[in-house]
Protein backbone atom coordinates (compact mmCIF):
# COMPACT_ATOMS: atom_id res chain seq x y z
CA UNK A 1 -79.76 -15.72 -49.16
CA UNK A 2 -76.28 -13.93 -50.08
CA UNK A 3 -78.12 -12.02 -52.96
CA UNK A 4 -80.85 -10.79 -50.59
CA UNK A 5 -77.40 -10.20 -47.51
CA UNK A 6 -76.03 -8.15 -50.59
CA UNK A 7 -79.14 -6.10 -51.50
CA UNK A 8 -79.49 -5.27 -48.20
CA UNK A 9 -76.26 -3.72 -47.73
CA UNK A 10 -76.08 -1.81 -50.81
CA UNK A 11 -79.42 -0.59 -50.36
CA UNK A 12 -78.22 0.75 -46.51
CA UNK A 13 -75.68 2.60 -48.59
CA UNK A 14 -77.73 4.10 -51.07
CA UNK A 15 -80.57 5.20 -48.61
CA UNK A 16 -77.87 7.61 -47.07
CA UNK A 17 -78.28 9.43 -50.41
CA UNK A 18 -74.78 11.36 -50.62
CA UNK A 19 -71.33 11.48 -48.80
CA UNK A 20 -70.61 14.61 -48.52
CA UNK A 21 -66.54 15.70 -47.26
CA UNK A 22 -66.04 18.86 -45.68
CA UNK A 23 -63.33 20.56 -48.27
CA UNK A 24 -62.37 16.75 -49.93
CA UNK A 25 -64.95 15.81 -52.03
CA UNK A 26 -68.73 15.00 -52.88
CA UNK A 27 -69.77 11.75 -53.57
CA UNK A 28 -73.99 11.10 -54.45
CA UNK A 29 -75.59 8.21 -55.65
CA UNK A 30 -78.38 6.03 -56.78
CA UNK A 31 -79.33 2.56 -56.97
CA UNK A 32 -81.90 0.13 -58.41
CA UNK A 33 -82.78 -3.56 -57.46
CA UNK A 34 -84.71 -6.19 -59.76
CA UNK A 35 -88.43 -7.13 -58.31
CA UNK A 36 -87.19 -10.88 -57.76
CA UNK A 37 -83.22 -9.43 -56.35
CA UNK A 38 -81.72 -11.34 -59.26
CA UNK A 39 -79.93 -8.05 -60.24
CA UNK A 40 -79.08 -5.10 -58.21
CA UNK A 41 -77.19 -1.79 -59.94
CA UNK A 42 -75.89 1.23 -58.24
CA UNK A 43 -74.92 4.23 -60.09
CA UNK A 44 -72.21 7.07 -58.43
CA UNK A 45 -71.60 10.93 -59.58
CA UNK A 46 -68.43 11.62 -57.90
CA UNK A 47 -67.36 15.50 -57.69
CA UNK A 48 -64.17 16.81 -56.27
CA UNK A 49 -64.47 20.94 -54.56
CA UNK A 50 -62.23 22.06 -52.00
CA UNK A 51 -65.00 23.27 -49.56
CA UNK A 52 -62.92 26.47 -47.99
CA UNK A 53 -60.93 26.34 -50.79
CA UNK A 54 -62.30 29.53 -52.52
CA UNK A 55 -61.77 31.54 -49.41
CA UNK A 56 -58.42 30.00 -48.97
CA UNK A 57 -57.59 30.89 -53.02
CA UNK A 58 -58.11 34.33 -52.10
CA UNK A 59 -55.36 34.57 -49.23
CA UNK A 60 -53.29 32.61 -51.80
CA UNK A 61 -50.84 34.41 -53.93
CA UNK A 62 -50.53 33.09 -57.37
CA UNK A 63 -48.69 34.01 -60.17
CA UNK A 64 -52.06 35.53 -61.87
CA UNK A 65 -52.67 37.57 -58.97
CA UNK A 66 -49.61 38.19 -56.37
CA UNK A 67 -50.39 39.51 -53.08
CA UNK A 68 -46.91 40.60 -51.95
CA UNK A 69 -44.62 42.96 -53.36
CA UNK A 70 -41.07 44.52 -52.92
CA UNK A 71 -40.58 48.29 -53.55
CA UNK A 72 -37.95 50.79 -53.81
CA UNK A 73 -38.58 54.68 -54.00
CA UNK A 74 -36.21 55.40 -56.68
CA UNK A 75 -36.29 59.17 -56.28
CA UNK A 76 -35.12 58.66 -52.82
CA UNK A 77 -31.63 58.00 -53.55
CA UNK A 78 -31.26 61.53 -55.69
CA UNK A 79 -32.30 63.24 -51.79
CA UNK A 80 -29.96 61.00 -49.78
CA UNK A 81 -31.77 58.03 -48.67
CA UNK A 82 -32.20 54.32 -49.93
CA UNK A 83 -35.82 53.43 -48.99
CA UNK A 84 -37.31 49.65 -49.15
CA UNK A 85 -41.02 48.50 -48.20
CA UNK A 86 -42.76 45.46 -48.49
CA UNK A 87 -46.83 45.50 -48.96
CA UNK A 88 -49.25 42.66 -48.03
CA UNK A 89 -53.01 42.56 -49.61
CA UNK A 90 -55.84 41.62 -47.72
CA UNK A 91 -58.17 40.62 -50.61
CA UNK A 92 -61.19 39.64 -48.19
CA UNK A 93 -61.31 43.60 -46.32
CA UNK A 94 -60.08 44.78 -50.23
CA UNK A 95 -56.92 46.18 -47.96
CA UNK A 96 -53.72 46.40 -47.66
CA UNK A 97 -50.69 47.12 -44.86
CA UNK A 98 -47.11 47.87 -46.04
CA UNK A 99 -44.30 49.03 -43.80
CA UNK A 100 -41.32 51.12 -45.72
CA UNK A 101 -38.10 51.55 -43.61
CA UNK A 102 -35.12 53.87 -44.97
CA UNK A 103 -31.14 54.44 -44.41
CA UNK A 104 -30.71 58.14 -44.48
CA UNK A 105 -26.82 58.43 -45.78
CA UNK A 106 -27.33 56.28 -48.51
CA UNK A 107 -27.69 58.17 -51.56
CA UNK A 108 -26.79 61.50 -53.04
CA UNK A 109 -25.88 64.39 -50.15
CA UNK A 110 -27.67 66.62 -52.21
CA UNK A 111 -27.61 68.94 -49.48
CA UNK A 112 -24.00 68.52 -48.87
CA UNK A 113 -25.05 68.43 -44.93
CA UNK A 114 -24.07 64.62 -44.29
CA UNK A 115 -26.92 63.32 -42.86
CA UNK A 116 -27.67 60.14 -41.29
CA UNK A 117 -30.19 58.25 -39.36
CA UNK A 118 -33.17 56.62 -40.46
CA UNK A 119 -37.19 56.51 -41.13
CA UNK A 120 -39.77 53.90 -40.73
CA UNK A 121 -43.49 54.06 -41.94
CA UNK A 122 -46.70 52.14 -41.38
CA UNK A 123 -49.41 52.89 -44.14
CA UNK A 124 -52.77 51.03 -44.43
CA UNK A 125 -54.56 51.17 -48.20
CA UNK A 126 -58.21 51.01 -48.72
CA UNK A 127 -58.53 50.39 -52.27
CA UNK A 128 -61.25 52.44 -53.64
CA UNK A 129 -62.20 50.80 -56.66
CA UNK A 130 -61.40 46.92 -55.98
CA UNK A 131 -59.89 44.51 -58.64
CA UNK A 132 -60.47 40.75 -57.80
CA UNK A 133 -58.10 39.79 -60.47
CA UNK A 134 -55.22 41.43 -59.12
CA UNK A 135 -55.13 42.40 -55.39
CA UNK A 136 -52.47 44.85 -55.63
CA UNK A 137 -54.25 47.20 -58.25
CA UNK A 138 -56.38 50.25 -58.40
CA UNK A 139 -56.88 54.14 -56.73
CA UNK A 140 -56.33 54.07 -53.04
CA UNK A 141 -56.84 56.22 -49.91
CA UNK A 142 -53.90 55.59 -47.41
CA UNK A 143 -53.38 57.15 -43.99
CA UNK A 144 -49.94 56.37 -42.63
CA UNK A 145 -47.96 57.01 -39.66
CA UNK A 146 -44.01 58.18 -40.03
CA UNK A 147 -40.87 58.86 -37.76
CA UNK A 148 -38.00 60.68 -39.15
CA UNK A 149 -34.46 60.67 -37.70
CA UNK A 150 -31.30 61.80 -38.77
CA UNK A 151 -28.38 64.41 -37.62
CA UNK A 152 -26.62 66.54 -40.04
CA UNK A 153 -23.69 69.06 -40.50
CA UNK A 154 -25.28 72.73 -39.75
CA UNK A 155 -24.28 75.43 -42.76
CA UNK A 156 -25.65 77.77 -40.23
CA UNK A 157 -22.96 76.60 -37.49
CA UNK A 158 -20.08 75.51 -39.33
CA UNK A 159 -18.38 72.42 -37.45
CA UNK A 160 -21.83 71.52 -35.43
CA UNK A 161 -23.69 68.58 -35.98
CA UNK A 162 -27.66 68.72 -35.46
CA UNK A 163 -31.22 66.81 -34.55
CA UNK A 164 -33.73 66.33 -37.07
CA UNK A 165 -36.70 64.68 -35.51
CA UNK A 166 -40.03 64.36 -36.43
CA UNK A 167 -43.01 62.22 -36.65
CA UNK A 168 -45.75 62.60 -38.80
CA UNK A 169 -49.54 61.64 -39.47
CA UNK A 170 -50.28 61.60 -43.05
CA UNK A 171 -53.54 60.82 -45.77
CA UNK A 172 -52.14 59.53 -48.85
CA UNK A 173 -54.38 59.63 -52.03
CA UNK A 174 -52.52 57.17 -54.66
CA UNK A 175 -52.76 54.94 -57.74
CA UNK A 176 -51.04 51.16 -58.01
CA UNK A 177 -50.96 49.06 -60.75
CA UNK A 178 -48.86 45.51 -61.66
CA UNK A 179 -48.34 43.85 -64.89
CA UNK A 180 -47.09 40.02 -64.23
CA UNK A 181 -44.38 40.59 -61.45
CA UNK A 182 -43.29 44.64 -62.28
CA UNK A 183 -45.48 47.05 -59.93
CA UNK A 184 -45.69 51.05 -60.11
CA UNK A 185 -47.19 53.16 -57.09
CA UNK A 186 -47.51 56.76 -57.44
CA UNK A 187 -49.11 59.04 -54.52
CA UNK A 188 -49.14 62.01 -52.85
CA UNK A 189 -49.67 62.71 -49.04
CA UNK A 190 -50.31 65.54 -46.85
CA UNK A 191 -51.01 65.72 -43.13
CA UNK A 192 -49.54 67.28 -39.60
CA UNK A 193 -46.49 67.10 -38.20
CA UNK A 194 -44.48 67.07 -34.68
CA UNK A 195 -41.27 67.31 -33.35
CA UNK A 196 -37.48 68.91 -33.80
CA UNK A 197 -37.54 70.02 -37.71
CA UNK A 198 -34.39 70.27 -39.88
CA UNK A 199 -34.73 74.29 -39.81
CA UNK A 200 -32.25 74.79 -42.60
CA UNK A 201 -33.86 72.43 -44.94
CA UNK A 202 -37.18 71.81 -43.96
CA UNK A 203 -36.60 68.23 -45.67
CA UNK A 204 -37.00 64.72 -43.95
CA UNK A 205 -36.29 62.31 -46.30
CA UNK A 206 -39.81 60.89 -46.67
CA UNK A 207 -41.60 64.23 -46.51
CA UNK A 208 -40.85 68.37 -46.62
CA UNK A 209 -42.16 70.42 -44.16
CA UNK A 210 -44.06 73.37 -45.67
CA UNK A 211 -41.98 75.98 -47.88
CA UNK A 212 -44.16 77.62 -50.33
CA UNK A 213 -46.14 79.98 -51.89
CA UNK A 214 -43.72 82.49 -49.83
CA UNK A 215 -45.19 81.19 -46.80
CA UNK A 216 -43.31 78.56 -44.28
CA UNK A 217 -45.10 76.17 -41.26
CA UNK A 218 -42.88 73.21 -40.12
CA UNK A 219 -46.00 71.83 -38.62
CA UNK A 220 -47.36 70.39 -42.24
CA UNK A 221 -45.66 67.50 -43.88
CA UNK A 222 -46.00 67.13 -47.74
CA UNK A 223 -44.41 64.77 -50.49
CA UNK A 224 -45.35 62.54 -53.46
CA UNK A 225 -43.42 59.93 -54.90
CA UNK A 226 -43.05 56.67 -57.32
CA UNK A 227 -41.99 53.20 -56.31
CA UNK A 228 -41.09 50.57 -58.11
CA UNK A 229 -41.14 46.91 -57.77
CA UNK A 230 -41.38 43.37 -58.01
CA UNK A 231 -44.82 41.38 -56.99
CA UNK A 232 -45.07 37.77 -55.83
């Protein structure tokens, strides 16, 4: 009587086939039982997966493929300006957002005008040829939104200080690439521009207004740069 209570139960077990856990594990089985239920054997294939957990991998930074990263742009200091962003990718939209703020006055017054104030930017990169090993890497297309403001000493009006205020909508087209926790980004960016210009210099530490080919519009921003930096 307890072999056939025993049989019984392990058979309810078995007839449910598999247990399977939502992002724990998998557990399937199968069992046997003798014609007279003198011997009863049940045989298990356990599996561990993580469910989600490829999904949740890819929001994951790991030290094979860091999503965050810390840059400088170390030609900014040779204009008068320290600048410092931090980037973010969104491997699932193949993305990424980054926000760059600057101190204008720290750096080399190369100038000599004295300037200080700040600039903040918002840029959002659609990476054009998408690397699933490392998030932070390839050609991208990046518009970007920037505000520019500083005062400075006027060469024009000796003993003055002036406004220089203006925002900017730019398209950036740009390369990025990492190797282990050192990241390079190289662009350049074009696009329209609004506001009270630095007349006497046409420059706004993060982009110059237009100045060439003999011809001058401080409606059109312009730059290109390099930043440097460290990925985690």
């Amino acid at each position: 009587m307890k072999k056939l209570l025993l049989i019984a139960v392990l058979a309810g077990v078995c007839a449910s086939g598999a247990y399977a856990g939502t992002g724990i594990g998998s557990l399937a089985g199968s069992c046997s039982a003798s014609a007279d239920g003198s011997a009863f054997s049940v045989s298990a294939d356990a599996s561990a997966h993580l469910g989600s957990g490829s999904a949740r991998s890819a929001s994951a930074s790991t030290a094979d493929n860091p999503l965050n990263a810390v840059k400088i742009i170390f030609l900014s200091w040779a204009t008068g300006s320290t600048k410092i962003s931090y980037e973010r990718a969104l491997p699932s939209h193949h993305q990424s957002a980054e926000l760059c703020a600057s101190l204008i006055c720290a750096g080399y017054d190369k100038y000599d005008n004295n300037p200080l104030g700040f600039t903040t930017r918002y840029a959002h990169k659609f990476f054009l040829a998408w690397n699933d090993e490392r998030s932070l890497n390839g050609f991208y297309v990046r518009p970007e939104l920037m505000w520019s403001r500083y005062t400075y000493d006027s060469h024009q009006l000796p003993g003055t200080r002036k406004l220089a205020n203006m925002g900017a909508l730019l398209a950036t087209a740009g390369v990025q690439w990492s190797w282990g926790h050192f990241l390079a980004d190289a662009w350049f960016v074009g696009g329209p521009a609004i506001g009270t210009p630095n007349s006497e210099t046409l420059y706004h530490h993060g982009f110059a207004l237009w100045n060439y080919l003999g011809t001058r519009n401080e409606n059109i921003a312009m730059s290109f740069s390099i930043r440097l930096g460290y990925c985690f």
